[in-house]
PDB file of N, CA and C in Angstrom:
ATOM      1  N   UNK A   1       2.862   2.799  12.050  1.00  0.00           N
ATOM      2  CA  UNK A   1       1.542   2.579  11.472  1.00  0.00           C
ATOM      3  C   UNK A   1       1.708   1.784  10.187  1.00  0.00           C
ATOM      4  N   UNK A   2       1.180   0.640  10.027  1.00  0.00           N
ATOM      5  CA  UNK A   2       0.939  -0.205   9.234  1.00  0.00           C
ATOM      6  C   UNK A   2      -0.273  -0.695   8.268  1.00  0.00           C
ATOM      7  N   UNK A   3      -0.579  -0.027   7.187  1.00  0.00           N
ATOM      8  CA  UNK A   3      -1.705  -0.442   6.981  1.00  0.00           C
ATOM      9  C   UNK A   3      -1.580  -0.805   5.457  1.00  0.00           C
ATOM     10  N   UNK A   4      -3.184  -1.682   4.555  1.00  0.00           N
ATOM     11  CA  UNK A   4      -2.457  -1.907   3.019  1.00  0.00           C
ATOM     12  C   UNK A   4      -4.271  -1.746   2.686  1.00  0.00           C
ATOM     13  N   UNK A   5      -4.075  -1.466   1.559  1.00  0.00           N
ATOM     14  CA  UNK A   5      -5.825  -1.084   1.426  1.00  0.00           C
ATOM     15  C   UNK A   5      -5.676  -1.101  -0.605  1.00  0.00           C
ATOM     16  N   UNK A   6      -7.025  -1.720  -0.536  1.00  0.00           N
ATOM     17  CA  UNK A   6      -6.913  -2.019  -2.051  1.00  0.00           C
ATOM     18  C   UNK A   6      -8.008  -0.667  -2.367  1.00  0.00           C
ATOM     19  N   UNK A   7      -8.056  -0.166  -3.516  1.00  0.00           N
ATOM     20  CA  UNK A   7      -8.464   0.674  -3.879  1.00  0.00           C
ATOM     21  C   UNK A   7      -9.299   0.566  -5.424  1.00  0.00           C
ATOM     22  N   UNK A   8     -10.782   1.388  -6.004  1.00  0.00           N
ATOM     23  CA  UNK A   8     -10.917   1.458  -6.817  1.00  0.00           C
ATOM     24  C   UNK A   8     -10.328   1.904  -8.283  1.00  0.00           C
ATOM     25  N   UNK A   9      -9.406   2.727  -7.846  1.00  0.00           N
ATOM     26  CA  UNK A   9      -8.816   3.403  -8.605  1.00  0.00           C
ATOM     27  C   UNK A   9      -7.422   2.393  -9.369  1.00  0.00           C
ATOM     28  N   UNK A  10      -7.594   0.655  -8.856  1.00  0.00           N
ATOM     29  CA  UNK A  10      -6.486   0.259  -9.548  1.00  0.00           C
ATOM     30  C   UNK A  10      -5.181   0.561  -8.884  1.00  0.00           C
ATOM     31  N   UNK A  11      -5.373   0.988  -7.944  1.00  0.00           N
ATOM     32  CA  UNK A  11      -3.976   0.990  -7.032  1.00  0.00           C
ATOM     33  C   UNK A  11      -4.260  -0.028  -5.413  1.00  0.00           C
ATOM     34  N   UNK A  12      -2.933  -0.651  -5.268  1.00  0.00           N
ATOM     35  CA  UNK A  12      -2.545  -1.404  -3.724  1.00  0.00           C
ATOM     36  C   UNK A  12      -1.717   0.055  -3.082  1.00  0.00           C
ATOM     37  N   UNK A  13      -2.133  -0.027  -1.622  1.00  0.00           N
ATOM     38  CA  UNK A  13      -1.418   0.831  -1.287  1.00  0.00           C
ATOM     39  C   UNK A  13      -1.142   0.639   0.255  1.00  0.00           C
ATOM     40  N   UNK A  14       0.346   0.589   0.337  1.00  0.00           N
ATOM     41  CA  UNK A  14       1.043  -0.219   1.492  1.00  0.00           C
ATOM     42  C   UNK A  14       1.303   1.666   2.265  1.00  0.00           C
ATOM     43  N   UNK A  15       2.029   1.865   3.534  1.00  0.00           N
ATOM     44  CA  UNK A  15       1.512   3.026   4.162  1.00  0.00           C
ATOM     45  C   UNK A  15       2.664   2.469   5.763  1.00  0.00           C
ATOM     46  N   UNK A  16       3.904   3.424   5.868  1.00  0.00           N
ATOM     47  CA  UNK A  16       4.389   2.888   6.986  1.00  0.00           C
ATOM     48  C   UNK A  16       5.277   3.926   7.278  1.00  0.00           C
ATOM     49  N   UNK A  17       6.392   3.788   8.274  1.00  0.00           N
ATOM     50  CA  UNK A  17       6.926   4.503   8.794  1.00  0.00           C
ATOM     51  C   UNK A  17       8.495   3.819   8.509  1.00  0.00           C
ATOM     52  N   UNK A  18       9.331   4.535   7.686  1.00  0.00           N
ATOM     53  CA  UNK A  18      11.008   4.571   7.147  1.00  0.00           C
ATOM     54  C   UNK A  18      11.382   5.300   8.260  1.00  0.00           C
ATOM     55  N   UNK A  19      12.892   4.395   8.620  1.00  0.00           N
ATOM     56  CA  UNK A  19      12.977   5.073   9.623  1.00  0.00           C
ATOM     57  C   UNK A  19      14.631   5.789   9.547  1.00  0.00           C
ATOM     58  N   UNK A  20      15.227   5.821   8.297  1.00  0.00           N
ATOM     59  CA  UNK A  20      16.096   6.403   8.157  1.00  0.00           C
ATOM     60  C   UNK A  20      15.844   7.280   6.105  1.00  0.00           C
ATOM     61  N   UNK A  21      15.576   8.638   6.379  1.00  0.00           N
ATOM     62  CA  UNK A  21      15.678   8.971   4.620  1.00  0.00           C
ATOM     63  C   UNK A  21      16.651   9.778   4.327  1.00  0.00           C
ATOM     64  N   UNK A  22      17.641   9.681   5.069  1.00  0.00           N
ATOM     65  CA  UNK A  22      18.615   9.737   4.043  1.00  0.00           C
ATOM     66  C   UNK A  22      19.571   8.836   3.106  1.00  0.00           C
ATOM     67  N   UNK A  23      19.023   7.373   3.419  1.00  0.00           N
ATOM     68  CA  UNK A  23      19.222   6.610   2.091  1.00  0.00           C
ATOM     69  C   UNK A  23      18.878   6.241   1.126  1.00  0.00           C
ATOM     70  N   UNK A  24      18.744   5.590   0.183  1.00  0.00           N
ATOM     71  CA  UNK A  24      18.670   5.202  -1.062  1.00  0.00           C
ATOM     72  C   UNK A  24      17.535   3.884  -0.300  1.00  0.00           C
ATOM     73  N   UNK A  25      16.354   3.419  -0.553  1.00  0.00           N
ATOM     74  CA  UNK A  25      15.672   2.787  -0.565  1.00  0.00           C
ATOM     75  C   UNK A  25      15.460   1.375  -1.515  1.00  0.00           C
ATOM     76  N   UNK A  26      15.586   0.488  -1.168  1.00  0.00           N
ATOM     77  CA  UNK A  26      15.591  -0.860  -2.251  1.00  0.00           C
ATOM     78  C   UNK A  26      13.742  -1.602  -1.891  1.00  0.00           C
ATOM     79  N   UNK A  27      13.285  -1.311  -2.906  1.00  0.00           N
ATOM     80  CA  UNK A  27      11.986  -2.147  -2.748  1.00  0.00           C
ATOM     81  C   UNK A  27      12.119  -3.719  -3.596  1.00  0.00           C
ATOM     82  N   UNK A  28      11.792  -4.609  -3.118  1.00  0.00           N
ATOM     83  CA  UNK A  28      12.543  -5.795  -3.916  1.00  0.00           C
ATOM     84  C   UNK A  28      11.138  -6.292  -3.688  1.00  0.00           C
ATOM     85  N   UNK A  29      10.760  -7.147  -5.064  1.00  0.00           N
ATOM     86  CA  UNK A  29       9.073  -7.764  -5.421  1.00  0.00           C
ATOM     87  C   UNK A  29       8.781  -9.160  -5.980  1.00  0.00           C
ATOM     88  N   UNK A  30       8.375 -10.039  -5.091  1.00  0.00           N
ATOM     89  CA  UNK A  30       8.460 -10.919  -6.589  1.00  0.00           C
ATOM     90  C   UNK A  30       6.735 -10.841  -6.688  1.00  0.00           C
ATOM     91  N   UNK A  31       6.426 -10.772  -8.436  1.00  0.00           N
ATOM     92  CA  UNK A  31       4.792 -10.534  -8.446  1.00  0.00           C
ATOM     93  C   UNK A  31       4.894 -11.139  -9.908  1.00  0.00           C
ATOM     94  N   UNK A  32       3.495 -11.516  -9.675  1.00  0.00           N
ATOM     95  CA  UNK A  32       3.127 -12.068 -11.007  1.00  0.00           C
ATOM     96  C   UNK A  32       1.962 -12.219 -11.696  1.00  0.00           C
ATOM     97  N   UNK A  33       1.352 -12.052 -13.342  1.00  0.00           N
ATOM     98  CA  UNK A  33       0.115 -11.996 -13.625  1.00  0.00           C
ATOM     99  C   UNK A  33      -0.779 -13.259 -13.005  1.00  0.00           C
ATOM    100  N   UNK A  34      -2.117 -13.064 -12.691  1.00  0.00           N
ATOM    101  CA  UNK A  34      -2.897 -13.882 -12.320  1.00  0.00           C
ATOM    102  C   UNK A  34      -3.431 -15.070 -12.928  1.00  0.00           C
ATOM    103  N   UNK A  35      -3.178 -14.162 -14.594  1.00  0.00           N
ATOM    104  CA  UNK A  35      -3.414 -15.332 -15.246  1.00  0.00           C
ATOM    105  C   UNK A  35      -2.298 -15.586 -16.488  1.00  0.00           C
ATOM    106  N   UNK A  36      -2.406 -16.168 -17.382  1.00  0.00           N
ATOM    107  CA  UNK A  36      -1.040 -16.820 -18.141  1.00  0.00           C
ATOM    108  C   UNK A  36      -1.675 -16.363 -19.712  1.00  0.00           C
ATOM    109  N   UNK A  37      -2.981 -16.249 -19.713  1.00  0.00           N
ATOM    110  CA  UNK A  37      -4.082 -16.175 -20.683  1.00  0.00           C
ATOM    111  C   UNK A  37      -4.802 -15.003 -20.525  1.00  0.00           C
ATOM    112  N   UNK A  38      -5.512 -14.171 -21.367  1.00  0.00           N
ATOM    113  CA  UNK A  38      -6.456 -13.075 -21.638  1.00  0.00           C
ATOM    114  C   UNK A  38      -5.791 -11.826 -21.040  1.00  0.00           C
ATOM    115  N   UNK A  39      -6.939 -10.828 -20.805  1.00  0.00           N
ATOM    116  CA  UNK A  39      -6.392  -9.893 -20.304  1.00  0.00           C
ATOM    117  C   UNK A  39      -5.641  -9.577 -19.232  1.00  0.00           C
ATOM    118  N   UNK A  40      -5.213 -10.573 -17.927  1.00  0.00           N
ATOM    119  CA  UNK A  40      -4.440 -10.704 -17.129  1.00  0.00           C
ATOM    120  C   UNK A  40      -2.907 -10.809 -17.606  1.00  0.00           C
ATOM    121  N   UNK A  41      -2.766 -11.168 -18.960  1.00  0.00           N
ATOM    122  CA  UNK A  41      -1.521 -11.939 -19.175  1.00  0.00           C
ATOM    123  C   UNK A  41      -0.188 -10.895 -19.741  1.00  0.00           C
ATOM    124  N   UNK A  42      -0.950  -9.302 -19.844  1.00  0.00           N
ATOM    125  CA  UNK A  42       0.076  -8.657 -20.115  1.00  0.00           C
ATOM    126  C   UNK A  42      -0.539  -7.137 -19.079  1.00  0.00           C
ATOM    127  N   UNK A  43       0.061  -7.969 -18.409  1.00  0.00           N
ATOM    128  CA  UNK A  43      -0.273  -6.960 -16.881  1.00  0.00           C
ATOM    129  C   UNK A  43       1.342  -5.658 -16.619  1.00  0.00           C
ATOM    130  N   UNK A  44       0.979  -4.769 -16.771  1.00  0.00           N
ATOM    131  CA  UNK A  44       2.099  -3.969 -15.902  1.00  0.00           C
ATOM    132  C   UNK A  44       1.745  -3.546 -14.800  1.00  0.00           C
ATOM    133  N   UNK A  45       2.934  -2.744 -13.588  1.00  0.00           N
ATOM    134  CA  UNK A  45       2.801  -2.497 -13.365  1.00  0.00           C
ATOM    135  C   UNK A  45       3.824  -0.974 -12.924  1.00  0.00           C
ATOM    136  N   UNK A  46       3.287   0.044 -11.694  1.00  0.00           N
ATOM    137  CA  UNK A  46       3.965   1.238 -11.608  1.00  0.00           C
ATOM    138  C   UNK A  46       3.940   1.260 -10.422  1.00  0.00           C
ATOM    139  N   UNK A  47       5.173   2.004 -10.105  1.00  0.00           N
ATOM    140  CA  UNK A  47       5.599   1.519  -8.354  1.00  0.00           C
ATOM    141  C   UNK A  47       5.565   2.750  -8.139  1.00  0.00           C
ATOM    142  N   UNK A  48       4.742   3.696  -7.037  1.00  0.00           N
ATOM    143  CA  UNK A  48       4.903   5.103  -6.827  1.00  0.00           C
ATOM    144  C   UNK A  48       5.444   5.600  -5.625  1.00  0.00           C
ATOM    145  N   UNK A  49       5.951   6.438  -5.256  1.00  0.00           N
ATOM    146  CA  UNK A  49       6.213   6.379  -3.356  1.00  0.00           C
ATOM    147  C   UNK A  49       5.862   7.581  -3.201  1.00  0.00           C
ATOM    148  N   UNK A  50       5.023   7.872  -2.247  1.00  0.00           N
ATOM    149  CA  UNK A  50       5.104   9.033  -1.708  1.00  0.00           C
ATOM    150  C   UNK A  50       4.768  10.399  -3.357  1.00  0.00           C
ATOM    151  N   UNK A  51       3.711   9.559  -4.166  1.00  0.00           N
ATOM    152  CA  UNK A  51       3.465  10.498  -5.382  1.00  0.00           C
ATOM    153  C   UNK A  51       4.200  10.923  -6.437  1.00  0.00           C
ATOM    154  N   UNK A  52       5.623   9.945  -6.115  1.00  0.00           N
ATOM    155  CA  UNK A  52       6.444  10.090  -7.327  1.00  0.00           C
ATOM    156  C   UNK A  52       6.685   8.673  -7.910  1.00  0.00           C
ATOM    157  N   UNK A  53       6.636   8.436  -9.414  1.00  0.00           N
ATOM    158  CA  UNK A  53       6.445   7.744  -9.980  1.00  0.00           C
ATOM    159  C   UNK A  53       8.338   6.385  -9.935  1.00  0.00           C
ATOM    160  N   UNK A  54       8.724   5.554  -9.379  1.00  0.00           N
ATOM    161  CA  UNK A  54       9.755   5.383  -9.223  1.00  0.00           C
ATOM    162  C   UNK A  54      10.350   4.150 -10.450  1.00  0.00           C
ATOM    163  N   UNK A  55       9.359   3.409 -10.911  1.00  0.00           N
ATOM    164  CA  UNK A  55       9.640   2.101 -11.842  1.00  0.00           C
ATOM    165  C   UNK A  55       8.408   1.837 -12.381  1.00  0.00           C
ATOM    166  N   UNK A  56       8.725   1.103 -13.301  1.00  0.00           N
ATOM    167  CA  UNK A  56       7.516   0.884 -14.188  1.00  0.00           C
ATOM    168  C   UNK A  56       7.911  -0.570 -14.744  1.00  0.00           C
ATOM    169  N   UNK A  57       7.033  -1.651 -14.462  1.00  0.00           N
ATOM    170  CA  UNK A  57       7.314  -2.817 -15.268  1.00  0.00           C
ATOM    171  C   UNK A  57       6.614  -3.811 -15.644  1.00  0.00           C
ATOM    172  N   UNK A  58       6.829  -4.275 -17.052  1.00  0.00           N
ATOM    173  CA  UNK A  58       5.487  -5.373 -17.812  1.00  0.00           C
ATOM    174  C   UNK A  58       6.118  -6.493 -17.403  1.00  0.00           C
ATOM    175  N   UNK A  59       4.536  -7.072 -16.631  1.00  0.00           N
ATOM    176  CA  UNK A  59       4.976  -8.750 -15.993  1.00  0.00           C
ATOM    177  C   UNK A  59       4.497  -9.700 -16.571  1.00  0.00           C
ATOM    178  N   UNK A  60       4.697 -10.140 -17.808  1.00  0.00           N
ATOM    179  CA  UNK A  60       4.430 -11.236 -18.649  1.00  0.00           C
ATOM    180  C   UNK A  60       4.478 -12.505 -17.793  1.00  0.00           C
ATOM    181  N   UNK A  61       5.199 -12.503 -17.039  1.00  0.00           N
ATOM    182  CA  UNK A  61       5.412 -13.681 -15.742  1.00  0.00           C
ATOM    183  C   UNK A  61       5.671 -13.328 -14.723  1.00  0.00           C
ATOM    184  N   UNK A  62       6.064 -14.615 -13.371  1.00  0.00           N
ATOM    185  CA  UNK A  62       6.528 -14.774 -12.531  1.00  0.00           C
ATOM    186  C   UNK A  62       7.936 -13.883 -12.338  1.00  0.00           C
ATOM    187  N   UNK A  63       8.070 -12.670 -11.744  1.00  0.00           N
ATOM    188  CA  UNK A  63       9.610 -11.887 -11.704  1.00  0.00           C
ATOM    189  C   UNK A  63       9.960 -11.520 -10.553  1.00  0.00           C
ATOM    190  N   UNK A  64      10.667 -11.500 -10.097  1.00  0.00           N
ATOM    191  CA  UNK A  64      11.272 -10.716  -9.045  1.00  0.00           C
ATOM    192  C   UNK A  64      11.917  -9.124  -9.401  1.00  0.00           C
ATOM    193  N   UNK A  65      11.279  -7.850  -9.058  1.00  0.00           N
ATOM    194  CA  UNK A  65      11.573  -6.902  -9.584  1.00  0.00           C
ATOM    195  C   UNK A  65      12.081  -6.019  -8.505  1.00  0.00           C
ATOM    196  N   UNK A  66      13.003  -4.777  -8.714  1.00  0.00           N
ATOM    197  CA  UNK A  66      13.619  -4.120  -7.567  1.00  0.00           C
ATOM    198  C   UNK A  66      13.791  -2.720  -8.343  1.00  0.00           C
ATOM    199  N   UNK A  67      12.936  -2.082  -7.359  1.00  0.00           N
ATOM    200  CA  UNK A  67      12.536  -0.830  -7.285  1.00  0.00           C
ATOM    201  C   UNK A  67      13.726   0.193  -6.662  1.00  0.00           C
ATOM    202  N   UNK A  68      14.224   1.421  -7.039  1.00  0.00           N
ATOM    203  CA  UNK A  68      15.593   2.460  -6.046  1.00  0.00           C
ATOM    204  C   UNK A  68      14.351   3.105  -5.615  1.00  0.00           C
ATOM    205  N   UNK A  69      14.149   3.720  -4.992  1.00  0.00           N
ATOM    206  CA  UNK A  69      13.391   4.961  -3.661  1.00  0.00           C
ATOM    207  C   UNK A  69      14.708   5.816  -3.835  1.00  0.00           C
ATOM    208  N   UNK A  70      14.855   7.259  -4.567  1.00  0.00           N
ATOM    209  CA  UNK A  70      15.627   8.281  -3.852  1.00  0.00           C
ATOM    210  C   UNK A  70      15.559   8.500  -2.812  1.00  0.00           C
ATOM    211  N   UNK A  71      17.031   9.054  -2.489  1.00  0.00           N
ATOM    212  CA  UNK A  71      16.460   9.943  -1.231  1.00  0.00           C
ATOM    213  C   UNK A  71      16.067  11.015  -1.262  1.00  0.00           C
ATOM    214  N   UNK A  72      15.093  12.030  -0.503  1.00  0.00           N
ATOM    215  CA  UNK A  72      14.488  12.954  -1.059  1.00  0.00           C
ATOM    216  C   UNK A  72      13.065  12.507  -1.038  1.00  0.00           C
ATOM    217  N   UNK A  73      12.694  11.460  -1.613  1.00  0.00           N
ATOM    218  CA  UNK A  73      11.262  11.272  -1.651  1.00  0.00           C
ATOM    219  C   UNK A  73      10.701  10.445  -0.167  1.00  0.00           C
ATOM    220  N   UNK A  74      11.341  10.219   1.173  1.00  0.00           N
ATOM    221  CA  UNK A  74      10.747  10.081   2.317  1.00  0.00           C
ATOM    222  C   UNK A  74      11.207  11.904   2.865  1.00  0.00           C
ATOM    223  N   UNK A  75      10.197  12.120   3.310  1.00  0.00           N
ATOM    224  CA  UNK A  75      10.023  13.223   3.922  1.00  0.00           C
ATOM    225  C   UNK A  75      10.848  13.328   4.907  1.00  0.00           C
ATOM    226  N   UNK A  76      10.913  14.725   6.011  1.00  0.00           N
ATOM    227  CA  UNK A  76      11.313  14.524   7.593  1.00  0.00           C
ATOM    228  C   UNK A  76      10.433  13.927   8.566  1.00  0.00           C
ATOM    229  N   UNK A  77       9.055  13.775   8.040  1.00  0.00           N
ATOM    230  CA  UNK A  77       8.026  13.220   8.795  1.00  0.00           C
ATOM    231  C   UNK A  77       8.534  11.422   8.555  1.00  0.00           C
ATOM    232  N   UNK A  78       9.547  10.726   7.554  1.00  0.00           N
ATOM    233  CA  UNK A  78       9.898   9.704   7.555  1.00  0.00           C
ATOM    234  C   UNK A  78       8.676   8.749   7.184  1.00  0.00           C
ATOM    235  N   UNK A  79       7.481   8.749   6.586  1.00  0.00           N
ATOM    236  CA  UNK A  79       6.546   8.254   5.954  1.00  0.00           C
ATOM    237  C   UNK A  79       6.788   7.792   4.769  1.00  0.00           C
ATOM    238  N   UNK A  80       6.230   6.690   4.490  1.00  0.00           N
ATOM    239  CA  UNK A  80       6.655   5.957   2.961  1.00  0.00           C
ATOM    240  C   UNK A  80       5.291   5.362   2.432  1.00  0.00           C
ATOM    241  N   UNK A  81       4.585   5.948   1.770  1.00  0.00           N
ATOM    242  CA  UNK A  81       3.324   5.474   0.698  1.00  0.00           C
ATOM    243  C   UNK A  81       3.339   5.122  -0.055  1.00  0.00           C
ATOM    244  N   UNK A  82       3.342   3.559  -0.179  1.00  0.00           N
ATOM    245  CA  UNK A  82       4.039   3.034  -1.928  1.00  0.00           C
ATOM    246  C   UNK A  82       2.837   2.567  -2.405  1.00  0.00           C
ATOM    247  N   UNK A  83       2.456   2.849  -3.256  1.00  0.00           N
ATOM    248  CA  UNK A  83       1.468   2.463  -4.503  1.00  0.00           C
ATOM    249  C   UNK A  83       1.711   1.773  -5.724  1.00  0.00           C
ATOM    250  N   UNK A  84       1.307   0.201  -5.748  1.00  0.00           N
ATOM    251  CA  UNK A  84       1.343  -0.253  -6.669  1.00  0.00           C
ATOM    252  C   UNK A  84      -0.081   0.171  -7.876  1.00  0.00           C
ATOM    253  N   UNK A  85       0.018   0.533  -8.751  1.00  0.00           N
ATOM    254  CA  UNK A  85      -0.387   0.580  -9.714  1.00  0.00           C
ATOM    255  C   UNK A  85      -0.554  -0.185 -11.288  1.00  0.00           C
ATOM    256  N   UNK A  86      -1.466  -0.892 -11.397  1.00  0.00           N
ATOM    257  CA  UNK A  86      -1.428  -2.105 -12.400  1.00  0.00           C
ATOM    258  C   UNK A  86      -2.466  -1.753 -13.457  1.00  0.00           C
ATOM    259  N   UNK A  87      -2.389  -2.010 -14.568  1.00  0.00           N
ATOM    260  CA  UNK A  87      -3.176  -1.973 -16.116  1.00  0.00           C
ATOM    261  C   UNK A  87      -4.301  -2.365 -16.455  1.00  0.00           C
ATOM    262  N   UNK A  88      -4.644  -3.358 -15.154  1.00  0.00           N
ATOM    263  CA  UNK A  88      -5.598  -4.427 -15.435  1.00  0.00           C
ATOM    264  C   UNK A  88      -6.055  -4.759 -14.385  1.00  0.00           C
ATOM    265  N   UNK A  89      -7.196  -4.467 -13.562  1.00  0.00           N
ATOM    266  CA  UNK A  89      -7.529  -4.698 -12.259  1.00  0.00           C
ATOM    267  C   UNK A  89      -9.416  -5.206 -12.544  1.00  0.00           C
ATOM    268  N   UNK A  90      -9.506  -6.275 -12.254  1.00  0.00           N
ATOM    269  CA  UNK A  90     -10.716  -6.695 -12.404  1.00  0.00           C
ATOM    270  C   UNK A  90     -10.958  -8.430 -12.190  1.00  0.00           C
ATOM    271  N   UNK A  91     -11.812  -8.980 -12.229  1.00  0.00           N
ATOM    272  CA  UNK A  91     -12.726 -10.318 -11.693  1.00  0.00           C
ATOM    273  C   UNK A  91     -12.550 -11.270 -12.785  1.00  0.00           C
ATOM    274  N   UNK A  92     -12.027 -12.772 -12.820  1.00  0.00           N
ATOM    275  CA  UNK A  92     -12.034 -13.316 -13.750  1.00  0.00           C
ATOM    276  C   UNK A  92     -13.758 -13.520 -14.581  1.00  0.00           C
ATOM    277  N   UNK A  93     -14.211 -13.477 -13.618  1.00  0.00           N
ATOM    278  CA  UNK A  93     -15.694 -13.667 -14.656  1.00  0.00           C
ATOM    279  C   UNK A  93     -15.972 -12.623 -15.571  1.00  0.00           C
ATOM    280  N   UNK A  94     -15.348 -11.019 -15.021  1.00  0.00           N
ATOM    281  CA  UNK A  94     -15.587 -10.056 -15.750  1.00  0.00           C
ATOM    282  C   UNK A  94     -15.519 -10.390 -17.199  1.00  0.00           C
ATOM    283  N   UNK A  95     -14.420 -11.193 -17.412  1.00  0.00           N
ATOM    284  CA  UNK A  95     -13.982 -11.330 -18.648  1.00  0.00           C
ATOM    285  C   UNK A  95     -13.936 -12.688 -19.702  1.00  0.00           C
ATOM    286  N   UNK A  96     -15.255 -12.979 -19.216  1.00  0.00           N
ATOM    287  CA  UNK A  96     -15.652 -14.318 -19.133  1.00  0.00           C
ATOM    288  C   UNK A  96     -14.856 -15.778 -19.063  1.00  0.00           C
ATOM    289  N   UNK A  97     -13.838 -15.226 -18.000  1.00  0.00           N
ATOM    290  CA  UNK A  97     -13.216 -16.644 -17.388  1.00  0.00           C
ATOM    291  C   UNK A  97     -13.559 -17.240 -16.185  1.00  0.00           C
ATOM    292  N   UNK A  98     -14.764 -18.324 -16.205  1.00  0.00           N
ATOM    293  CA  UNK A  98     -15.131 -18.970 -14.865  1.00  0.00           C
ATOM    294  C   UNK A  98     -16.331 -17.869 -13.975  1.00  0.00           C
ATOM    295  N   UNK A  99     -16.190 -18.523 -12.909  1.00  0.00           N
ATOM    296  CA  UNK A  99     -17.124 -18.028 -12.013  1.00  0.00           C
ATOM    297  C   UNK A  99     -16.489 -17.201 -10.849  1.00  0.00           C
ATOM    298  N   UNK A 100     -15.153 -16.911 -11.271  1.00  0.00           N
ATOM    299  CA  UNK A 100     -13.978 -16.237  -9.644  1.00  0.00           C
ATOM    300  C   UNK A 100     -14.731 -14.755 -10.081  1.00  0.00           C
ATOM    301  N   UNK A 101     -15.280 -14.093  -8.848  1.00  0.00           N
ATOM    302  CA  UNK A 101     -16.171 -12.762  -8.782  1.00  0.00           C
ATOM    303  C   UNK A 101     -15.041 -11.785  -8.231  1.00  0.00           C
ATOM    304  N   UNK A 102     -13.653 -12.183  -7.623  1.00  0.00           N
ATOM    305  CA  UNK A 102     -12.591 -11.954  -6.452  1.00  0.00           C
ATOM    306  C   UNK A 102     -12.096 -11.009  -7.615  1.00  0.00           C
ATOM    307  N   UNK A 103     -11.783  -9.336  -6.827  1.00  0.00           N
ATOM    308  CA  UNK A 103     -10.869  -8.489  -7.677  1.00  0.00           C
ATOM    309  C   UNK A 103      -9.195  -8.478  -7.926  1.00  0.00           C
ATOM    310  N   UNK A 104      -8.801  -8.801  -9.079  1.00  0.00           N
ATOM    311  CA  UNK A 104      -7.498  -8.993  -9.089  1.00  0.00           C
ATOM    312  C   UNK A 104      -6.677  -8.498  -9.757  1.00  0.00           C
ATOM    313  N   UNK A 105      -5.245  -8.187 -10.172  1.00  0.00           N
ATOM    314  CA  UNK A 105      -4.858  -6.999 -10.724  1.00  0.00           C
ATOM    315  C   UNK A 105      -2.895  -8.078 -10.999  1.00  0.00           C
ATOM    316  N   UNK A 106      -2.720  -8.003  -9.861  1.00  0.00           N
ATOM    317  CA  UNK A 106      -1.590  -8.765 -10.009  1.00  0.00           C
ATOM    318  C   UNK A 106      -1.092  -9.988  -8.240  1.00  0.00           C
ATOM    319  N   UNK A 107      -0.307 -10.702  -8.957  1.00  0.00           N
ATOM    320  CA  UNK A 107      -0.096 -11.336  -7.577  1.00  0.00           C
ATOM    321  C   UNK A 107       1.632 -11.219  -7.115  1.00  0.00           C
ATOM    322  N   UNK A 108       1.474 -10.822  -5.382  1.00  0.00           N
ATOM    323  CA  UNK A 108       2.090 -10.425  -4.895  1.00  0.00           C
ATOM    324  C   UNK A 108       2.893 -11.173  -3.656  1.00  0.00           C
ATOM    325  N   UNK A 109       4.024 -12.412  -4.029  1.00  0.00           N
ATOM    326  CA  UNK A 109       4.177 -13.378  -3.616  1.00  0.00           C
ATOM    327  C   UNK A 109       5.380 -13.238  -2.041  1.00  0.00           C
ATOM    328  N   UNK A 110       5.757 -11.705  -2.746  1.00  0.00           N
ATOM    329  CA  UNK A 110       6.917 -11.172  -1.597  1.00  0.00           C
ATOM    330  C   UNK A 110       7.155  -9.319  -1.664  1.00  0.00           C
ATOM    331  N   UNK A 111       7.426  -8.839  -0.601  1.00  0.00           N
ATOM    332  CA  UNK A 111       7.759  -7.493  -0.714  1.00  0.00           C
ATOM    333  C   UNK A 111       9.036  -7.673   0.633  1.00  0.00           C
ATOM    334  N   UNK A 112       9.824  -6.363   0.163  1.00  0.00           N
ATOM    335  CA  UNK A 112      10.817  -6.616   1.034  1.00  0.00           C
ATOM    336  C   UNK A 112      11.591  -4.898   1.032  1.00  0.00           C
ATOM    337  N   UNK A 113      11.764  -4.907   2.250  1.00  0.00           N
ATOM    338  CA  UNK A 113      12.477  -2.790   1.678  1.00  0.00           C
ATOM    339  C   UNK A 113      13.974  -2.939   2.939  1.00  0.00           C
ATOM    340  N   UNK A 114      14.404  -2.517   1.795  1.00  0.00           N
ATOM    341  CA  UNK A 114      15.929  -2.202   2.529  1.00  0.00           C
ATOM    342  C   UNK A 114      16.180  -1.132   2.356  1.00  0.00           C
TER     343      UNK A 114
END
């Protein structure tokens, strides 16, 4: 089961099936603020799995970031709920930049799990 669902609450949330937990999990990211300027421009974010809090990181730019997953935090049911969590989730017009109405928080150019 595959699914990704954006949420009010300021969280992305990806939702799948790991199919081995007794390893060590590598989430590898490249993401970046939306904008370079205003409140977009000092965006963090928090990587959660499965309700435990795993990395935390301020994306002043373009980064490639890599997340560990213990083991322990995929269940025996082998389910993996990763929640990105970001500082700043909202519409460039909100903040009077332009006319973009589109909700945005951070940009998410690659995900990758080993």
């Amino acid at each position: 089961d595959r699914s990704g669902t954006l949420t009010s609450d300021i969280v992305a949330r990806l939702r799948g099936i790991y199919l081995d937990n007794r390893r060590e999990i590598f989430l590898t990211a490249v993401v970046y603020p939306p904008a370079s300027e205003g409140p977009f421009a000092a965006q963090t974010v928090s990587i959660e799995c499965n309700g435990r809090r795993v990395a935390h990181y301020s994306i002043p730019e373009r980064a490639e970031i890599t997340a560990i997953i213990p083991t322990g935090v995929v269940g025996d049911d082998r389910l993996l709920h990763i929640d990105f969590r970001v500082s700043v989730l909202g519409s460039p017009s909100d903040f009077g930049i332009g006319n973009d109405h589109r909700t945005i928080g951070i940009g998410l150019e690659c995900l990758k799990l080993e």
